[in-house]
N, C-alpha and C. Protein backbone atom coordinates (compact mmCIF):
# COMPACT_ATOMS: atom_id res chain seq x y z
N UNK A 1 44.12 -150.44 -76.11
CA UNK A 1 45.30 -151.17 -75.74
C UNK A 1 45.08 -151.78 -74.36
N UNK A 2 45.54 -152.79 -74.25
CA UNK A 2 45.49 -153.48 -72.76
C UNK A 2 46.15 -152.89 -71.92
N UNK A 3 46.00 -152.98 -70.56
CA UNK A 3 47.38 -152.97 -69.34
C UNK A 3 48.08 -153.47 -69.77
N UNK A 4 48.65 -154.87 -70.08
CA UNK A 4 49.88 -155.09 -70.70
C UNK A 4 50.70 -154.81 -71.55
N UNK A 5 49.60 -154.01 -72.70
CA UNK A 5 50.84 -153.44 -73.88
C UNK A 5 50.86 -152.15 -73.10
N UNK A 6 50.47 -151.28 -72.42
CA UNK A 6 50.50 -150.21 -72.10
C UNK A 6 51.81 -149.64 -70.94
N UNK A 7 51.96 -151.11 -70.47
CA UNK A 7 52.41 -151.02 -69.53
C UNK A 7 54.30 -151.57 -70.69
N UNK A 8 54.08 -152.51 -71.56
CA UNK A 8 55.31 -152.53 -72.37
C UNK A 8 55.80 -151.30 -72.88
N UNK A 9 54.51 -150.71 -73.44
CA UNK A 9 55.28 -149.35 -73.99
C UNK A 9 55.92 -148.43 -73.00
N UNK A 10 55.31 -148.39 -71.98
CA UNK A 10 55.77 -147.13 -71.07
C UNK A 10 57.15 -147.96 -70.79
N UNK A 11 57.88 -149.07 -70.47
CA UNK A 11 58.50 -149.23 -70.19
C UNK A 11 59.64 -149.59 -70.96
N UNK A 12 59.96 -149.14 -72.44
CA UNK A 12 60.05 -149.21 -73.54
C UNK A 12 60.67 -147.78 -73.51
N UNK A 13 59.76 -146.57 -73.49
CA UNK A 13 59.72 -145.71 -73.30
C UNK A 13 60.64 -145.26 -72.51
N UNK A 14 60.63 -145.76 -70.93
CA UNK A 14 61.65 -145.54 -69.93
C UNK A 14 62.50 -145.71 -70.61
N UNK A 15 63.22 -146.90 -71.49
CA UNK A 15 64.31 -147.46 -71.74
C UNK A 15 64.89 -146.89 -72.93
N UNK A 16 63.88 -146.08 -73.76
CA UNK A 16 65.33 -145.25 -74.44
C UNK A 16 64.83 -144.12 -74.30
N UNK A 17 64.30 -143.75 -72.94
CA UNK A 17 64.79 -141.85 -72.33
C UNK A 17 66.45 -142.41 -71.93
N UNK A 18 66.44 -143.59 -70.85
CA UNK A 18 68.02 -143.82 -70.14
C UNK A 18 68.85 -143.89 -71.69
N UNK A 19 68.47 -144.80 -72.62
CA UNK A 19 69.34 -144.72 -73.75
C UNK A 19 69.96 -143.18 -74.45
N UNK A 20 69.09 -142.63 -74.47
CA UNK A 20 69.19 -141.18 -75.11
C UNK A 20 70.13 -140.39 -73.98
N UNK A 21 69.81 -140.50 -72.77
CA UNK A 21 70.30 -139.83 -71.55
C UNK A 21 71.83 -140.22 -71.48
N UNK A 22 72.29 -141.86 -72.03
CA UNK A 22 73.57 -142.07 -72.39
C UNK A 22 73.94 -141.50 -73.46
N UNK A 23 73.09 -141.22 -74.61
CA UNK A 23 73.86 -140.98 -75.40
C UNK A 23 74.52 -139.33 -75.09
N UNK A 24 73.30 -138.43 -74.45
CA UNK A 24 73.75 -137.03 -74.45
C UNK A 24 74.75 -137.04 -73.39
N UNK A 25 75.33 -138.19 -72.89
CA UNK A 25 76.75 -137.97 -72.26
C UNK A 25 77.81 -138.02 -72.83
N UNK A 26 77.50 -138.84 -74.25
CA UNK A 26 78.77 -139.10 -74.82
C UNK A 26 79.46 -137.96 -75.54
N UNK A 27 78.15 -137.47 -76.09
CA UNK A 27 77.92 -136.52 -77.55
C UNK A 27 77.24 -135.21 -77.10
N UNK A 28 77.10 -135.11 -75.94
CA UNK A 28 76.32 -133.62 -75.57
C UNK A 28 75.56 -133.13 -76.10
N UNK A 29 75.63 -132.04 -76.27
CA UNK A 29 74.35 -131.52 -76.69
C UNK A 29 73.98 -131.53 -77.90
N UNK A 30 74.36 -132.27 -78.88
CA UNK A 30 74.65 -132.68 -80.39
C UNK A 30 73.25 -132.36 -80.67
N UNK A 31 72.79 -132.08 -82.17
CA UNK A 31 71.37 -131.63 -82.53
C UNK A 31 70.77 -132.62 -82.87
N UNK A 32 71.10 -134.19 -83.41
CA UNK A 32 70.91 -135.66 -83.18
C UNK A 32 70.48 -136.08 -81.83
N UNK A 33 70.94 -135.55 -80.86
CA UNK A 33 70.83 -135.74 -79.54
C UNK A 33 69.39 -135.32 -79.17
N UNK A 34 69.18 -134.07 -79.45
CA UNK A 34 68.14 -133.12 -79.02
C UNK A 34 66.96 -133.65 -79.86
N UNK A 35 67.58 -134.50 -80.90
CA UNK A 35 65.60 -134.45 -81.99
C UNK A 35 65.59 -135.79 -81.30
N UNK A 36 66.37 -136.94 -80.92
CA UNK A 36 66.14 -137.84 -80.12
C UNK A 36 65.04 -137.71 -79.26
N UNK A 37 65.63 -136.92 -77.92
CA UNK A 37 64.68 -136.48 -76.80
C UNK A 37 63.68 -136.00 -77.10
N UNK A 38 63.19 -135.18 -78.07
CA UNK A 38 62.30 -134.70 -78.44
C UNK A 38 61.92 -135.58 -78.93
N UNK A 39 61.45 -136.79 -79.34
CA UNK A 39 61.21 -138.23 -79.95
C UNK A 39 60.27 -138.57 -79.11
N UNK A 40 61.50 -138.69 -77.76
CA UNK A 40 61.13 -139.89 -77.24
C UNK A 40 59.93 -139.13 -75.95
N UNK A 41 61.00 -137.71 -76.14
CA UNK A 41 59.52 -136.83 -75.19
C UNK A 41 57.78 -136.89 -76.02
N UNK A 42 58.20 -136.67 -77.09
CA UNK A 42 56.69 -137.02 -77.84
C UNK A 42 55.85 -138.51 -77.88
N UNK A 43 56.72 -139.22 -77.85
CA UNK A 43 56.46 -140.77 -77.77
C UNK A 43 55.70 -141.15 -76.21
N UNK A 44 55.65 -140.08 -75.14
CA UNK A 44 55.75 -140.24 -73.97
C UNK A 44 54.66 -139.34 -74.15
N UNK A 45 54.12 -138.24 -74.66
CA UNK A 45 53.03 -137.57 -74.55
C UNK A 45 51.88 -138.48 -75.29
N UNK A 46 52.21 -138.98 -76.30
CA UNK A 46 50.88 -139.92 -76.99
C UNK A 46 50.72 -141.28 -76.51
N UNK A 47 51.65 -141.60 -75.89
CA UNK A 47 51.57 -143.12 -75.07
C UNK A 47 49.89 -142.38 -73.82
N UNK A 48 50.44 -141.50 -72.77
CA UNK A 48 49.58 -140.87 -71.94
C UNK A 48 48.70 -140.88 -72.61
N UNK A 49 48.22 -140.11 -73.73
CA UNK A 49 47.04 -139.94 -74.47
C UNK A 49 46.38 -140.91 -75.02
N UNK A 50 47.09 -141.63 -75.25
CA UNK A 50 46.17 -142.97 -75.62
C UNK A 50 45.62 -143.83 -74.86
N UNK A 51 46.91 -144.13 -73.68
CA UNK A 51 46.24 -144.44 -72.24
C UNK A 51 44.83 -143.95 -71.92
N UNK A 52 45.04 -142.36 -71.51
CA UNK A 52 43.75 -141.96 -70.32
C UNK A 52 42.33 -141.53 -71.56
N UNK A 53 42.64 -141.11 -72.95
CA UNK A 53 41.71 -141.20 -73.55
C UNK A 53 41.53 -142.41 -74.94
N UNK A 54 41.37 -143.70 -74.93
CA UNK A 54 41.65 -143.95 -76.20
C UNK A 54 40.72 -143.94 -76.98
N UNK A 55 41.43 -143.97 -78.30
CA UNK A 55 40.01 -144.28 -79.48
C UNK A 55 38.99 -145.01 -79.51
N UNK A 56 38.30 -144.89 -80.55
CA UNK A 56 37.66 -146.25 -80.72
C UNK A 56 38.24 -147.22 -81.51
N UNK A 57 38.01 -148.36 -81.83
CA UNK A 57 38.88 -149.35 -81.74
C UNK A 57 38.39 -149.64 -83.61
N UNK A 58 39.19 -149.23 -84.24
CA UNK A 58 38.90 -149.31 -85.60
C UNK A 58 38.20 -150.81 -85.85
N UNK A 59 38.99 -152.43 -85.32
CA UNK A 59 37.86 -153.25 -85.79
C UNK A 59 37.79 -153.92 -84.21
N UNK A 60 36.59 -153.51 -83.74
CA UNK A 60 36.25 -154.27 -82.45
C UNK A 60 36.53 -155.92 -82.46
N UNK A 61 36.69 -155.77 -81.05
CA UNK A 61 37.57 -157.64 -81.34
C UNK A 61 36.58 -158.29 -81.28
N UNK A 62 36.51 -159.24 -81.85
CA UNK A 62 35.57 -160.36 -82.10
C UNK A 62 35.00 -159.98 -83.52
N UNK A 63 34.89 -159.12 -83.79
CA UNK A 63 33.61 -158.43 -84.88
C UNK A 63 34.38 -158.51 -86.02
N UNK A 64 34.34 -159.38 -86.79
CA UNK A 64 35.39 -158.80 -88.48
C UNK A 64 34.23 -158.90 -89.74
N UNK A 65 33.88 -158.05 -90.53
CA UNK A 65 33.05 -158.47 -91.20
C UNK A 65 33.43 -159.65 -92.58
N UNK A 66 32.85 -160.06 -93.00
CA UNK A 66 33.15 -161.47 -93.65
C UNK A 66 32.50 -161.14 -95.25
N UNK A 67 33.85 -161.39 -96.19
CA UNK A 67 33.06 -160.98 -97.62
C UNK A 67 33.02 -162.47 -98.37
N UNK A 68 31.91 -162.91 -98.62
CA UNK A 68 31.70 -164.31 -99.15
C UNK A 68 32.73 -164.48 -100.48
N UNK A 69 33.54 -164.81 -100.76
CA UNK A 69 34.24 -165.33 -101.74
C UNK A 69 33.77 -166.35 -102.98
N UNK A 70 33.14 -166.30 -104.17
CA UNK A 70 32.58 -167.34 -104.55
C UNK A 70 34.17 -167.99 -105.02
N UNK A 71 33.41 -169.65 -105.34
CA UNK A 71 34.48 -170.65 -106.16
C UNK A 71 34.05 -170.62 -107.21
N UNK A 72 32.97 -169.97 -107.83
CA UNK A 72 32.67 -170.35 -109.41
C UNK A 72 33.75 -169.14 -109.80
N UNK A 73 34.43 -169.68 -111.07
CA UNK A 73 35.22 -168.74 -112.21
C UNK A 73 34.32 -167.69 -112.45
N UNK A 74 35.03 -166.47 -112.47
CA UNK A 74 34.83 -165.21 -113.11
C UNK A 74 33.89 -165.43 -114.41
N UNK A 75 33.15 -164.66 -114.79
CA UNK A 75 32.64 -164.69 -116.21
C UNK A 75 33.80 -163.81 -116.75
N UNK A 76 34.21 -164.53 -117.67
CA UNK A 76 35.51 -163.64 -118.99
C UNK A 76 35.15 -162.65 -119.28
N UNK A 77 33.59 -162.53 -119.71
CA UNK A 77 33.02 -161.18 -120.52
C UNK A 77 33.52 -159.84 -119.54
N UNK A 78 33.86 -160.19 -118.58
CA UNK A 78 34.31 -158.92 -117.28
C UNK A 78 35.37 -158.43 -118.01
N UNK A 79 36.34 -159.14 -118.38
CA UNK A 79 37.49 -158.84 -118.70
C UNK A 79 38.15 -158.00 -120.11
N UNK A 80 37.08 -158.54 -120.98
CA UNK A 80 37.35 -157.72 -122.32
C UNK A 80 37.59 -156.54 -122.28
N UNK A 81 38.75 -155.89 -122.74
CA UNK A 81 39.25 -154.44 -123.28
C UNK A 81 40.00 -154.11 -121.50
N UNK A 82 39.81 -155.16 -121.36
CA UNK A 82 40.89 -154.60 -119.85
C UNK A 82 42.41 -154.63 -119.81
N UNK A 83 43.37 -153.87 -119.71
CA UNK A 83 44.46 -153.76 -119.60
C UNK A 83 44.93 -154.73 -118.60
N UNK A 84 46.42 -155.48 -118.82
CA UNK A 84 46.76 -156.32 -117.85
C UNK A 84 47.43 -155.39 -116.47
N UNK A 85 47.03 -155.40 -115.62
CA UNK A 85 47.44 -154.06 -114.49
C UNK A 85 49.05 -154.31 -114.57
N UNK A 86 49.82 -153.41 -114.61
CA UNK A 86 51.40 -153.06 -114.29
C UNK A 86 52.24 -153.79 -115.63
N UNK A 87 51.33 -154.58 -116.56
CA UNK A 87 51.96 -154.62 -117.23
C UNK A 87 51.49 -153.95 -118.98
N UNK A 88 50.50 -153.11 -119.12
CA UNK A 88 50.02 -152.42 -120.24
C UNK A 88 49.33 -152.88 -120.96
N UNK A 89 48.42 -154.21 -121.18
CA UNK A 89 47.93 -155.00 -121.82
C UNK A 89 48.85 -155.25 -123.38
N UNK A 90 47.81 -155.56 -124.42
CA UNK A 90 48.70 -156.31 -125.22
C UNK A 90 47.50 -155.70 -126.22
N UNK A 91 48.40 -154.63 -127.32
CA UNK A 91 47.97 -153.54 -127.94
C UNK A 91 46.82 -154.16 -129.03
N UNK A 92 47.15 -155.34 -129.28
CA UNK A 92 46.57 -156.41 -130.54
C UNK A 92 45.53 -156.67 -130.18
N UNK A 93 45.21 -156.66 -128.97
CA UNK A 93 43.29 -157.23 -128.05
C UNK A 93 42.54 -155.98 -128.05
N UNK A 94 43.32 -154.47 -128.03
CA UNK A 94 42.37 -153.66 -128.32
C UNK A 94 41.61 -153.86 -129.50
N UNK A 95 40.61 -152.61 -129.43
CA UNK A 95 39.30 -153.28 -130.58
C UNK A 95 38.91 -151.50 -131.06
C-alpha cells in the first residue's frame, strides 16, 4: 500500500473510532456498541500490520501475465456430450 492509502485508512479509521465514541454516548454500553469498537479496534491492529510489515504483493505492478486469446472458432468436436452449464443440456444429444 502507498503512503497515501495508508495514510486514508488510518484516517478513516480515526473517523469511525470518534463515530463509535458518539455512538457509545447515545446508547452506552449497548453490546452493538462494544462489537463496534472491537471492529474498529481490530481494523486499527491490521491497518499497523500491514503498514510496518506488508505482504508480498499478489500481482506486482507492472507485471500481469498475458494469456493469448485466439480469434479462430473453437473446434465443435470439443463440445460433443457436453452439458449446457446451469442449464442441464438437452437429454436428446446424449448418445
Amino acid at each position: 500500500m502507498s503512503t497515501t492509502e495508508m495514510m486514508e485508512l488510518n484516517r478513516t479509521i480515526g473517523h469511525l473510532r470518534q463515530c463509535v465514541g458518539s455512538l457509545r454516548t447515545v446508547y452506552g454500553d449497548a453490546a452493538a456498541v462494544r462489537r463496534l469498537a472491537n471492529d474498529v479496534e481490530r481494523l486499527g491492529i491490521d491497518a499497523t500490520e500491514l503498514d510496518e510489515s506488508p505482504p508480498r504483493l499478489a500481482h506486482p505492478v507492472g507485471e500481469s501475465e498475458r494469456v493469448p486469446v485466439p480469434e479462430a472458432p473453437y473446434d465443435q468436436t470439443l463440445w460433443l456430450g457436453a452439458d449446457d452449464e446451469g442449464v442441464g443440456g438437452h437429454p436428446h444429444e446424449h448418445q
